[in-house]
N, C-alpha and C. Protein backbone atom coordinates (compact mmCIF):
# COMPACT_ATOMS: atom_id res chain seq x y z
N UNK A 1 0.83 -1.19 0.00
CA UNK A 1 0.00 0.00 0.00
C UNK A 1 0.87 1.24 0.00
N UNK A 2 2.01 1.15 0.74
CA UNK A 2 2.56 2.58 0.98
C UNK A 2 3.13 2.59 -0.36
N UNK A 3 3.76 1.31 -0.87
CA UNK A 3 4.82 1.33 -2.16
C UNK A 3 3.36 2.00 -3.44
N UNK A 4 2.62 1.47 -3.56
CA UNK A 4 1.28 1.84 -4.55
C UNK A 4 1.01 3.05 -4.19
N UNK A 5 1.17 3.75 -2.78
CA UNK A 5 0.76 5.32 -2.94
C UNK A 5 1.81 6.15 -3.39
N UNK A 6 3.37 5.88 -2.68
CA UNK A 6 4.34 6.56 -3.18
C UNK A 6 4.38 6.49 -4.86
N UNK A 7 3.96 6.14 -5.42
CA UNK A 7 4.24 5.87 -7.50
C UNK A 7 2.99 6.28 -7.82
N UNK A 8 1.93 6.43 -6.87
CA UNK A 8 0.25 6.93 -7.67
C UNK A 8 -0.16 8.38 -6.79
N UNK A 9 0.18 8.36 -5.23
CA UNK A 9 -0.32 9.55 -4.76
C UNK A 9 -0.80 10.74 -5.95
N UNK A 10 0.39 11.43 -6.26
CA UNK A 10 0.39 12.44 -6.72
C UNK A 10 -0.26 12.21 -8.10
N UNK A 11 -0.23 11.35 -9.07
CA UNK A 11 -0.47 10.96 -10.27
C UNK A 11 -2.43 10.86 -10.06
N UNK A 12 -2.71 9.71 -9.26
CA UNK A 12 -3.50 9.15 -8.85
C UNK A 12 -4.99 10.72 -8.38
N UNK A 13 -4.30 11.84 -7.41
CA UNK A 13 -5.36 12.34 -7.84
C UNK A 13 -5.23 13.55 -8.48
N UNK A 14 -4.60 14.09 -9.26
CA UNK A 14 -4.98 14.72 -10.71
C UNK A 14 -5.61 13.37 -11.55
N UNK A 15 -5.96 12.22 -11.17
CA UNK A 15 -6.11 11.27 -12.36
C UNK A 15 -7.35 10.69 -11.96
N UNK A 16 -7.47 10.13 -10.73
CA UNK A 16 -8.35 9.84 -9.99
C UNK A 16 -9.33 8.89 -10.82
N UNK A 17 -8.37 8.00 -11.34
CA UNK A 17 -8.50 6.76 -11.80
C UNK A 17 -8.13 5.32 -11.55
N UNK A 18 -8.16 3.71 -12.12
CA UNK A 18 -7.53 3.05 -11.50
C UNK A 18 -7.58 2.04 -12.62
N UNK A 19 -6.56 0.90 -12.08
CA UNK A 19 -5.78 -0.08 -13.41
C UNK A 19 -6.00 -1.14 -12.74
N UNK A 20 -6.26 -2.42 -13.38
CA UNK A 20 -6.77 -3.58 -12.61
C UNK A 20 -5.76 -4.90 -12.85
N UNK A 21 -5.50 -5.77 -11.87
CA UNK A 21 -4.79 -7.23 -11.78
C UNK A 21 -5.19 -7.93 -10.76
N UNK A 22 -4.82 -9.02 -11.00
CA UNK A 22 -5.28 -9.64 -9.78
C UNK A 22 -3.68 -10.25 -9.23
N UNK A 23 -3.74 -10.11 -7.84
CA UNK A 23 -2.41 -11.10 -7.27
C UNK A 23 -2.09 -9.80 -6.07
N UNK A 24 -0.99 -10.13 -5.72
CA UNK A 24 -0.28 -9.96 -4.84
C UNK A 24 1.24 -10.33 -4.82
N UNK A 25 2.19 -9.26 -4.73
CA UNK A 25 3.55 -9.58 -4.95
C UNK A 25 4.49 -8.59 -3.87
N UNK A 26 5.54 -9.27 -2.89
CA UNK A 26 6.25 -8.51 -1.86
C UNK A 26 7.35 -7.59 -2.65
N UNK A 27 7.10 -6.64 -2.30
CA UNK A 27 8.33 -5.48 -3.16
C UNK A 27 9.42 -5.09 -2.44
N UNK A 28 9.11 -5.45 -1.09
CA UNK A 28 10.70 -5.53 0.18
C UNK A 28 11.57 -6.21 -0.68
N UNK A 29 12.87 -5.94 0.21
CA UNK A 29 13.99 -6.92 -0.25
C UNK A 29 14.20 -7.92 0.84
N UNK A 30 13.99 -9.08 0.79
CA UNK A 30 13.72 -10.07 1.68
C UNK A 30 15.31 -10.22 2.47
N UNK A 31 15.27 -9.86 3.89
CA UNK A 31 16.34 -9.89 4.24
C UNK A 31 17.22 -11.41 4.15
N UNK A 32 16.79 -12.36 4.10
CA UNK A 32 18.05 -13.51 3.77
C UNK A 32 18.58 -13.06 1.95
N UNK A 33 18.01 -11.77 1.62
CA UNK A 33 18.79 -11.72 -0.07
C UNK A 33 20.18 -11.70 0.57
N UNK A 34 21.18 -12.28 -0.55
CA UNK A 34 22.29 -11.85 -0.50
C UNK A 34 22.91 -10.45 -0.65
N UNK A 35 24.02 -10.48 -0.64
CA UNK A 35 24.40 -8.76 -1.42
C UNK A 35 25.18 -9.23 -2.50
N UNK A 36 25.22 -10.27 -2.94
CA UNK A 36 25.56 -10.58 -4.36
C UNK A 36 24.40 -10.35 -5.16
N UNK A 37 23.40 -10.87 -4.60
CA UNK A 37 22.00 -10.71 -5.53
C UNK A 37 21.37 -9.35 -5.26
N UNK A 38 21.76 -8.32 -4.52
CA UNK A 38 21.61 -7.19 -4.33
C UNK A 38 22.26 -6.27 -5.69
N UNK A 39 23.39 -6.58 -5.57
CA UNK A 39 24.58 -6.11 -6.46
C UNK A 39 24.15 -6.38 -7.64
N UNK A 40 24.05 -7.57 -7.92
CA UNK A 40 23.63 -8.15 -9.35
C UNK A 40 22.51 -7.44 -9.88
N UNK A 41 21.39 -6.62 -9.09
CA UNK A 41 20.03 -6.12 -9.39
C UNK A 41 19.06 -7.21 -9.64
N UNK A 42 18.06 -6.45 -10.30
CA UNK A 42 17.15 -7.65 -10.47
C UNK A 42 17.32 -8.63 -11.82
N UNK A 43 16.65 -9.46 -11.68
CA UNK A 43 16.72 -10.71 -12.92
C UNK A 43 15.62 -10.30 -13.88
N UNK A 44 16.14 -11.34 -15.06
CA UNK A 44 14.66 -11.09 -16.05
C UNK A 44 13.03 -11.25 -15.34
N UNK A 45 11.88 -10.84 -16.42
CA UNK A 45 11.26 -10.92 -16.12
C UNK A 45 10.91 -12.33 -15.05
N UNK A 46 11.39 -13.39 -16.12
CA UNK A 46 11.22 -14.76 -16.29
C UNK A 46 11.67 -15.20 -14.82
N UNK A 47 13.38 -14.56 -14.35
CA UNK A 47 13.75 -14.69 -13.32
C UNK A 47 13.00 -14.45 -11.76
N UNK A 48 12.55 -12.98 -11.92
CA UNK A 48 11.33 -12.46 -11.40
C UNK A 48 10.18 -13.50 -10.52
N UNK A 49 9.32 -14.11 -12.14
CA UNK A 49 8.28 -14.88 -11.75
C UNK A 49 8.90 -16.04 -11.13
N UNK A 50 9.82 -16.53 -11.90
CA UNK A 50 10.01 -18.44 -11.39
C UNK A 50 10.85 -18.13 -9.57
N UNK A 51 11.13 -16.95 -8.97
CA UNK A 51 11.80 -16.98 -7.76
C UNK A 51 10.36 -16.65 -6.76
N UNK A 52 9.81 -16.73 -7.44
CA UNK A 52 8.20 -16.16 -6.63
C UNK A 52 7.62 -17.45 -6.54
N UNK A 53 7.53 -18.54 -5.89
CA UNK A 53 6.42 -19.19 -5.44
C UNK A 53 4.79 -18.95 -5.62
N UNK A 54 4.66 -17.52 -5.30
CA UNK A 54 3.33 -17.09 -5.62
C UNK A 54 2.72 -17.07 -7.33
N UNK A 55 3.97 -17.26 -8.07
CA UNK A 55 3.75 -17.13 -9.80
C UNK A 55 4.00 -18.47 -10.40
N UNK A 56 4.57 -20.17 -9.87
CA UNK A 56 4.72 -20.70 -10.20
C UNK A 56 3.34 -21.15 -11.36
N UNK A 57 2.27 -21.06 -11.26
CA UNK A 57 1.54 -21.37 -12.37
C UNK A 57 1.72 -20.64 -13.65
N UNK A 58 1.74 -19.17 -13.44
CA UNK A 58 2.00 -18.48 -14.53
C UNK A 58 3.50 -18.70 -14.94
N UNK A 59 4.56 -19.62 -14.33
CA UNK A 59 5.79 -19.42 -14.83
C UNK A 59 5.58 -20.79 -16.09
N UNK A 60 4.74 -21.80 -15.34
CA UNK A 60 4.84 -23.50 -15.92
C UNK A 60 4.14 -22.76 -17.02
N UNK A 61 3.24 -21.93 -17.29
CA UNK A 61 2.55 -21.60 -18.25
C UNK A 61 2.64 -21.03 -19.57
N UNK A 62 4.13 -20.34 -19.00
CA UNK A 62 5.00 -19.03 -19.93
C UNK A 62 6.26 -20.38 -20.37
N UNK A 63 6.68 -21.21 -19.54
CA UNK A 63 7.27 -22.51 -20.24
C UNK A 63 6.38 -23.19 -21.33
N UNK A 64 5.62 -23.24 -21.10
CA UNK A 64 4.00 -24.16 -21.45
C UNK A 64 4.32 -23.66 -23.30
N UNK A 65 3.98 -22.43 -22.97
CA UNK A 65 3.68 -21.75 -24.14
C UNK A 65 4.76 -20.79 -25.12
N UNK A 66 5.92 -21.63 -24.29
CA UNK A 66 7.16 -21.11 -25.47
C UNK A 66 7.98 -19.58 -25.45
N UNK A 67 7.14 -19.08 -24.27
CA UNK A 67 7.22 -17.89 -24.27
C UNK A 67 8.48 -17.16 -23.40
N UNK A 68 9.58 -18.34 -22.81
CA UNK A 68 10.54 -17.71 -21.37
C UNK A 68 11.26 -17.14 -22.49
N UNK A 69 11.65 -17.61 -23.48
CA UNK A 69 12.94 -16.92 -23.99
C UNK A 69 12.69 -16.06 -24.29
N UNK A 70 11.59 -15.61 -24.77
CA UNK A 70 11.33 -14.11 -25.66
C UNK A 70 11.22 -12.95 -23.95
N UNK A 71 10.96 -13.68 -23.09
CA UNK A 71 11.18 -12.80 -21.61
C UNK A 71 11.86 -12.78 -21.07
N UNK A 72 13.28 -13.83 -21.35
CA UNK A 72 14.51 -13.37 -20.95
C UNK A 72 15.70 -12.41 -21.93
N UNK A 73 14.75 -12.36 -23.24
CA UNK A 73 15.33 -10.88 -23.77
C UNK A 73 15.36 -9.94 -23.58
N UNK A 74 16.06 -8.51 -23.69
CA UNK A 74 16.22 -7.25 -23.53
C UNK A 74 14.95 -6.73 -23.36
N UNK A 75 14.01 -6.92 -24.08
CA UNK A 75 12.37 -5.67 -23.74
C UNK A 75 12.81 -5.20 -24.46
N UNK A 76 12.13 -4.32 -23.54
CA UNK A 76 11.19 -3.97 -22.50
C UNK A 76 10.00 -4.41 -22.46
N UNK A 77 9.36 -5.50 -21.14
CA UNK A 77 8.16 -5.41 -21.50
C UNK A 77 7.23 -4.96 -20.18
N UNK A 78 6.26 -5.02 -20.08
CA UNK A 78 5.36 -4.59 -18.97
C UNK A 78 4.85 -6.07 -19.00
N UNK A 79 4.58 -6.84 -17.90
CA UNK A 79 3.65 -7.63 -17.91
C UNK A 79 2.34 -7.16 -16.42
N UNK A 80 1.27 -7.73 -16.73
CA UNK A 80 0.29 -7.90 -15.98
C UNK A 80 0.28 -9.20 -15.76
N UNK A 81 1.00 -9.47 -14.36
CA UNK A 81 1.03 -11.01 -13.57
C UNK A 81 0.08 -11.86 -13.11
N UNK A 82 -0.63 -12.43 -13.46
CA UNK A 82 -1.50 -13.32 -12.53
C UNK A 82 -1.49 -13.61 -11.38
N UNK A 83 -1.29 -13.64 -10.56
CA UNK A 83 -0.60 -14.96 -9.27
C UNK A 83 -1.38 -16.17 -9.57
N UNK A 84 -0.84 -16.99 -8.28
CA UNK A 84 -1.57 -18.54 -8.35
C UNK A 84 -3.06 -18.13 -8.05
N UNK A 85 -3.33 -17.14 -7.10
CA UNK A 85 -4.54 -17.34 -6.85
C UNK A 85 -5.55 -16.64 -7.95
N UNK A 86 -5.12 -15.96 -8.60
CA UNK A 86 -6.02 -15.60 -9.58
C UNK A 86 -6.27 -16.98 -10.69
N UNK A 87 -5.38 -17.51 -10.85
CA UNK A 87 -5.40 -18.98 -11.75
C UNK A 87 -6.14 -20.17 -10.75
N UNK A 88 -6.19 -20.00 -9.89
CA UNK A 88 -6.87 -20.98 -9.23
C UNK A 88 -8.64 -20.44 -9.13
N UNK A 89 -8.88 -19.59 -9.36
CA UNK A 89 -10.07 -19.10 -9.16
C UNK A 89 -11.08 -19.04 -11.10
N UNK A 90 -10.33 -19.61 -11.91
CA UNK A 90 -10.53 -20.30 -12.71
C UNK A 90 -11.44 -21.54 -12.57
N UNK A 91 -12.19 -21.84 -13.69
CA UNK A 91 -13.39 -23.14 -13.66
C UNK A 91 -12.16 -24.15 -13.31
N UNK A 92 -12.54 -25.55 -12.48
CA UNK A 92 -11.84 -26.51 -12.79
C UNK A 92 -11.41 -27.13 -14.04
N UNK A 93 -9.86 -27.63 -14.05
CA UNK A 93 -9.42 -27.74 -15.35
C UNK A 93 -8.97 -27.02 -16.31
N UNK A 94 -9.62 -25.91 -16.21
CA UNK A 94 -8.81 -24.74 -17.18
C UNK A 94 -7.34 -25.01 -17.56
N UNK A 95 -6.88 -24.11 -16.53
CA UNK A 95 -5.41 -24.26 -16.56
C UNK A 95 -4.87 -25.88 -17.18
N UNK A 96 -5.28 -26.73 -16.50
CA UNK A 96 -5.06 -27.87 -17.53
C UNK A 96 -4.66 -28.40 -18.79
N UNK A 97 -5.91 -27.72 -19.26
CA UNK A 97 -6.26 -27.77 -20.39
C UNK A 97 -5.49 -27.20 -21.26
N UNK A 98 -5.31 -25.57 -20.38
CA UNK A 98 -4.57 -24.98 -21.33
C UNK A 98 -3.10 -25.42 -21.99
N UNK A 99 -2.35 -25.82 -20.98
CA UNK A 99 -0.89 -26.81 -20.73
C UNK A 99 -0.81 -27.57 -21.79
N UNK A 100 -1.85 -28.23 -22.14
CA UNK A 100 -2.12 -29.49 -23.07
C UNK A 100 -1.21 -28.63 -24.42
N UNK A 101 -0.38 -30.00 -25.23
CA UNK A 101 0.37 -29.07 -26.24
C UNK A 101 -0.75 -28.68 -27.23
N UNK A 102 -1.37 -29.48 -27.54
CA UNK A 102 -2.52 -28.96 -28.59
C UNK A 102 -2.70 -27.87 -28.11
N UNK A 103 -2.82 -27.64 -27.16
CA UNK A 103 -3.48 -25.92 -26.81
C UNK A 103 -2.19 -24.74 -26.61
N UNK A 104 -1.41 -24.84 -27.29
CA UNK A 104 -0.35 -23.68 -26.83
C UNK A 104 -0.76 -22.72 -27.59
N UNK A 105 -1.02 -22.76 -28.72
CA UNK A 105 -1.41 -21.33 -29.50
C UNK A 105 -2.63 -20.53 -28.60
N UNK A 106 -3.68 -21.26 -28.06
CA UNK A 106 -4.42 -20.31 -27.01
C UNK A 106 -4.13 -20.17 -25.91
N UNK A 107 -2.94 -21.05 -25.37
CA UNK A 107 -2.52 -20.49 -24.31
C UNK A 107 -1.73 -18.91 -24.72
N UNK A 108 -0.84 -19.31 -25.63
CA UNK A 108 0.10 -18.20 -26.15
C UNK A 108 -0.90 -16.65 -26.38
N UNK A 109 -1.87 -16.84 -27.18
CA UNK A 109 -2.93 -15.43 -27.12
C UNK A 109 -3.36 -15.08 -25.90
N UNK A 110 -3.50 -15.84 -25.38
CA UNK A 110 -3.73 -15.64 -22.90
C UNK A 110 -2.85 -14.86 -22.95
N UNK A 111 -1.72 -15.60 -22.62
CA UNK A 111 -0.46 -14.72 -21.87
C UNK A 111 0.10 -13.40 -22.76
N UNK A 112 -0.29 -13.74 -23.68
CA UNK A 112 0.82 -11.99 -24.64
C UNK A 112 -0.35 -11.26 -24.53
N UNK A 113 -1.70 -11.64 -24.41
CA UNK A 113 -3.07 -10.77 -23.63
C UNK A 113 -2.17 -10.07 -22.51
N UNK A 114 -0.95 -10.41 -21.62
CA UNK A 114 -1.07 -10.28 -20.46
C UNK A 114 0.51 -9.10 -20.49
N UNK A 115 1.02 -9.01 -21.63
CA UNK A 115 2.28 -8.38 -21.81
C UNK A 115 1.72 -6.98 -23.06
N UNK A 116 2.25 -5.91 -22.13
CA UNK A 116 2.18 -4.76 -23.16
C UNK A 116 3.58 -4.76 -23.43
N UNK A 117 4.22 -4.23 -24.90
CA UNK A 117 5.88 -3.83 -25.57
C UNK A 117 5.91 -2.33 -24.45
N UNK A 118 7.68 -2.16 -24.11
CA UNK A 118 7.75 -1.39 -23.37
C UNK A 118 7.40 -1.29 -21.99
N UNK A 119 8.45 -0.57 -21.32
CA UNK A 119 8.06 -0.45 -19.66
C UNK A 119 7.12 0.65 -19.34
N UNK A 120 6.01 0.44 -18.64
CA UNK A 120 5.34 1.00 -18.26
C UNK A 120 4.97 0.95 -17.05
N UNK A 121 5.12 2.11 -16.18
CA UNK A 121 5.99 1.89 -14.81
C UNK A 121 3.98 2.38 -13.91
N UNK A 122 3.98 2.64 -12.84
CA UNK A 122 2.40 3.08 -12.76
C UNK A 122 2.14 4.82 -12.25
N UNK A 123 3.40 5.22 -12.26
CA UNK A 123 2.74 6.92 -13.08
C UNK A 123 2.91 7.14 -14.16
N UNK A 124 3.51 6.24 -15.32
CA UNK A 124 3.22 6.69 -16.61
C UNK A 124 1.61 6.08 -16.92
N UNK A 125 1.09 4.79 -16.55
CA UNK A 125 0.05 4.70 -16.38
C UNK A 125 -1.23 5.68 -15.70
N UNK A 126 -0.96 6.09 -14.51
CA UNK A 126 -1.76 7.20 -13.89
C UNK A 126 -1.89 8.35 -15.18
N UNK A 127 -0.66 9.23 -15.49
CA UNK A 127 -0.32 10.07 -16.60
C UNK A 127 -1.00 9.38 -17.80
N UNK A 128 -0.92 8.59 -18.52
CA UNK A 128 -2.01 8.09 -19.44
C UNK A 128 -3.32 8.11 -18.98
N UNK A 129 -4.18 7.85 -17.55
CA UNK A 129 -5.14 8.05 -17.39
C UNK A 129 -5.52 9.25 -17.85
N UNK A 130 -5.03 9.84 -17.19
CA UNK A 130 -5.40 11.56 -16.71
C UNK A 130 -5.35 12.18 -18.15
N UNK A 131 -4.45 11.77 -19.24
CA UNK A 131 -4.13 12.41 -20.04
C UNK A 131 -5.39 12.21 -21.05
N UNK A 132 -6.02 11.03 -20.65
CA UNK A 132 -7.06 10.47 -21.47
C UNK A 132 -8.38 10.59 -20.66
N UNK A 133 -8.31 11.37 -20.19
CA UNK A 133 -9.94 12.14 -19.41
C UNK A 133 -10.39 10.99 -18.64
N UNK A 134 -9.50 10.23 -17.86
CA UNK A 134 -10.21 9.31 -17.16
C UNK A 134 -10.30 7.62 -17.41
N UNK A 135 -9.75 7.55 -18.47
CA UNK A 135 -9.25 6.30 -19.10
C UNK A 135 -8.21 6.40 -19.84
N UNK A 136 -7.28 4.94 -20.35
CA UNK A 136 -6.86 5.21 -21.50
C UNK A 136 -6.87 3.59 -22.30
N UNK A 137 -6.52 3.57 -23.59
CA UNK A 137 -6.78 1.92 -23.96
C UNK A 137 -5.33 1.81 -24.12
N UNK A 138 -4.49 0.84 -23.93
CA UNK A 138 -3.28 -0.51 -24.37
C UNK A 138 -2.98 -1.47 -25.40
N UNK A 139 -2.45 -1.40 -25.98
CA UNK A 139 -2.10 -2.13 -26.53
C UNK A 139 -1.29 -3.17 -25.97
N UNK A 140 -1.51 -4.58 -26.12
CA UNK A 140 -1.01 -5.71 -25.56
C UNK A 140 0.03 -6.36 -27.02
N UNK A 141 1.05 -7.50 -26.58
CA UNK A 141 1.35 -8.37 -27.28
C UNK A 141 0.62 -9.02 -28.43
N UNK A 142 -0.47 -9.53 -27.52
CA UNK A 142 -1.45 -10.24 -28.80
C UNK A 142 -2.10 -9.24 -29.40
N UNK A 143 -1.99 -8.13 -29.63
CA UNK A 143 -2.36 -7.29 -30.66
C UNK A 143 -4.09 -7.14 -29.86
N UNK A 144 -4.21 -7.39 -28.65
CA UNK A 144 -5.75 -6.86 -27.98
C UNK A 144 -5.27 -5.77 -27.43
N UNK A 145 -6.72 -5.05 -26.75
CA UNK A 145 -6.48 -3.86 -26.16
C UNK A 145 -7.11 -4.32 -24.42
N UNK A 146 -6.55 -3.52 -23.89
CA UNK A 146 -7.01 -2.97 -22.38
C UNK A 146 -7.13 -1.54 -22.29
N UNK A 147 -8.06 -1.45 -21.23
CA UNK A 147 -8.79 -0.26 -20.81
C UNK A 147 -8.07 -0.08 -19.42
N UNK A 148 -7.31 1.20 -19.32
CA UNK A 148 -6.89 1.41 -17.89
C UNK A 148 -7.50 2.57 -17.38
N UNK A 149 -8.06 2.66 -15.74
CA UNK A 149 -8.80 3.98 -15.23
C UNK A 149 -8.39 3.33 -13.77
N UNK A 150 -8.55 4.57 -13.14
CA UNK A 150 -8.38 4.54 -11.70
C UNK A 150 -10.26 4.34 -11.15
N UNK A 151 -10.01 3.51 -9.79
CA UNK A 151 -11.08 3.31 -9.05
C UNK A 151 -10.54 3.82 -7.71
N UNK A 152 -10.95 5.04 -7.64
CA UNK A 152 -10.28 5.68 -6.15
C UNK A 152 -8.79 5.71 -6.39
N UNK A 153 -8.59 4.76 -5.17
CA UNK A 153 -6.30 4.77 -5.67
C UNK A 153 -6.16 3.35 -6.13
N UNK A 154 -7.38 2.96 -7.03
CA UNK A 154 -6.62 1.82 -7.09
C UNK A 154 -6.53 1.60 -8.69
N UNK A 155 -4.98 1.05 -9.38
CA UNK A 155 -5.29 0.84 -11.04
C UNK A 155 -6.31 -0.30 -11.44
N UNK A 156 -7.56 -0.04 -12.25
CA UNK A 156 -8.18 -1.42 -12.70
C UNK A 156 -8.27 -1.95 -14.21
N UNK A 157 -7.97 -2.89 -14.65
CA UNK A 157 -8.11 -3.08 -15.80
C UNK A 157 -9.34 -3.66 -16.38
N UNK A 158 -9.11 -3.10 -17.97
CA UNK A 158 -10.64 -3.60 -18.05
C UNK A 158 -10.81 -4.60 -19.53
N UNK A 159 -10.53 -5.87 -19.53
CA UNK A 159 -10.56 -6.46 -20.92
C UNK A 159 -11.66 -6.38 -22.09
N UNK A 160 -11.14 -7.01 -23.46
CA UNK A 160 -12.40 -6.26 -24.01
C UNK A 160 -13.43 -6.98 -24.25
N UNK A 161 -13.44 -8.19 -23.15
CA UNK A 161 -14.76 -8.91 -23.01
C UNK A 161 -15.98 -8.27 -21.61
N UNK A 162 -15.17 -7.29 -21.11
CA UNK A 162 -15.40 -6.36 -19.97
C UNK A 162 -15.08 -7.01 -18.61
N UNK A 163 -14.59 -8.12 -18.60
CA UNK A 163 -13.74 -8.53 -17.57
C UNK A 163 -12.53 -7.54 -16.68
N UNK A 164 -13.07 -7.60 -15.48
CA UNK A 164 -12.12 -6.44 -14.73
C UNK A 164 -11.06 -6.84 -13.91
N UNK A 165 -10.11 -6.28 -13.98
CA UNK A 165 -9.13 -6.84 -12.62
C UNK A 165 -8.07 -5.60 -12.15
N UNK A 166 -7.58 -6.12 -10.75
CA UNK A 166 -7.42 -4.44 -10.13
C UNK A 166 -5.67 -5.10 -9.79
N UNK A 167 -5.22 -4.02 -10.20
CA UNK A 167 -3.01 -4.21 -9.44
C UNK A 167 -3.84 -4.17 -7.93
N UNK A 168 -2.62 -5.19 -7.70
CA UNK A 168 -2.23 -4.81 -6.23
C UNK A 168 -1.16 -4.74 -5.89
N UNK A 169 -0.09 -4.79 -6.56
CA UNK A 169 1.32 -4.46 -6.91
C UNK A 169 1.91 -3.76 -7.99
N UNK A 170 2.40 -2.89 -7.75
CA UNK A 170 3.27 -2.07 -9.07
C UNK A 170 4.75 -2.16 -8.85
N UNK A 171 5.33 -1.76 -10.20
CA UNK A 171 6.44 -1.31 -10.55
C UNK A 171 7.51 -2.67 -9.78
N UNK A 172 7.04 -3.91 -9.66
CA UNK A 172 8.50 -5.02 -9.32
C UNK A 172 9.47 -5.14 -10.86
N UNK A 173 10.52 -4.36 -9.90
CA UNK A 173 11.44 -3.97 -11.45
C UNK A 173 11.94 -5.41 -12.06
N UNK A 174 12.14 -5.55 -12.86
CA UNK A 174 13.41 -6.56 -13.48
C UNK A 174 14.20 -6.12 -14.63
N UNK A 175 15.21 -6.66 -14.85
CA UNK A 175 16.27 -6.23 -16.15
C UNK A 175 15.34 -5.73 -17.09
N UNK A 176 14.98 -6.64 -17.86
CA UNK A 176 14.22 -6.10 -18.89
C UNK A 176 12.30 -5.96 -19.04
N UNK A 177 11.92 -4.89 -17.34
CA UNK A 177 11.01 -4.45 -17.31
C UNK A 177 10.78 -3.92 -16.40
N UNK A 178 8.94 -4.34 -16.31
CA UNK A 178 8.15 -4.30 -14.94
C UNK A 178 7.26 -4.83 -15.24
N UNK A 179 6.82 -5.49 -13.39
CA UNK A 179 5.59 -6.40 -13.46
C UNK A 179 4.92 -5.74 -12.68
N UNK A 180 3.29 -5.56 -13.04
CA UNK A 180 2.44 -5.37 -12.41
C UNK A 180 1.22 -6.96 -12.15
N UNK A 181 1.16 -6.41 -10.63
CA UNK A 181 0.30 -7.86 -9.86
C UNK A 181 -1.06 -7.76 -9.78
């Protein structure tokens, strides 16, 4: 909360909009880190998710679907993270299903649903709200769009089946990005 007000306070109300995800992600630096892994900064995206326990579905998924290498390249990308619990709150089987190799091409349109090109940190997001009278639309990977607006202080997204989901984490840096939760 404090990390989401310090990057939206000021943005947030000239904008007084909000951007949506579902999950939850710790943005401390977990004191058993090393100071090698301090030093080193952060890892790829890819690195990011698979050290998170909380993302292991979305990591087997981004394996699943062919997609780690193109996220352990340079970027920049923005992703919108799932956690487990947003994937678990899925019909039974889904996720399953999706895994199945026959199904990687719709898994693959899921997840690049879930990656905009470029870092987009969450006051350039706020600043796109505001700049766009209260909304603004995205362009994603898979060539779909999202709808971003503030709900009070919070970012919500809005897909274009009108499916909504709200960050509850911003700006977890990595080499080549940021993830929003």
């Amino acid at each position: 909360m404090k990390l989401r007000m310090k990057y939206l306070a000021l943005p947030m109300s000239a904008a007084a909009m909000a951007l949506t995800a579902c999950g939850d992600a710790a943005t401390d630096t977990p004191e058993s880190e090393s100071i090698e892994q301090i030093a080193e900064g952060p890892g790829t995206a890819i690195d990011v998710l698979a050290g998170n326990e909380d993302f292991s579905t979305l990591t087997a998924a981004l394996e699943s679907a062919g997609l780690t290498e193109t996220l352990t390249g340079t970027g920049p990308f923005t992703i919108l993270a799932p956690n487990n619990a947003a994937f678990d709150k899925l019909e039974d089987g889904t996720v399953d299903d999706l895994l199945k190799p026959e199904n990687q091409a719709k898994l693959t349109g899921l997840l690049t649903y879930h990656i905009i090109p470029g870092k987009i940190d969450a006051a350039a997001l706020a600043k796109m709200i505001a700049d766009g009278g209260g909304s603004a639309e995205i362009g994603t990977v898979s060539g779909g769009k999202l709808t971003v607006r503030m709900d009070g202080e919070d970012i919500v997204l809005t897909d274009e089946a009108g499916g909504l989901s709200k960050i509850t984490s911003v700006d977890v840096e990595t080499s080549n990005g940021t993830i929003h939760v």
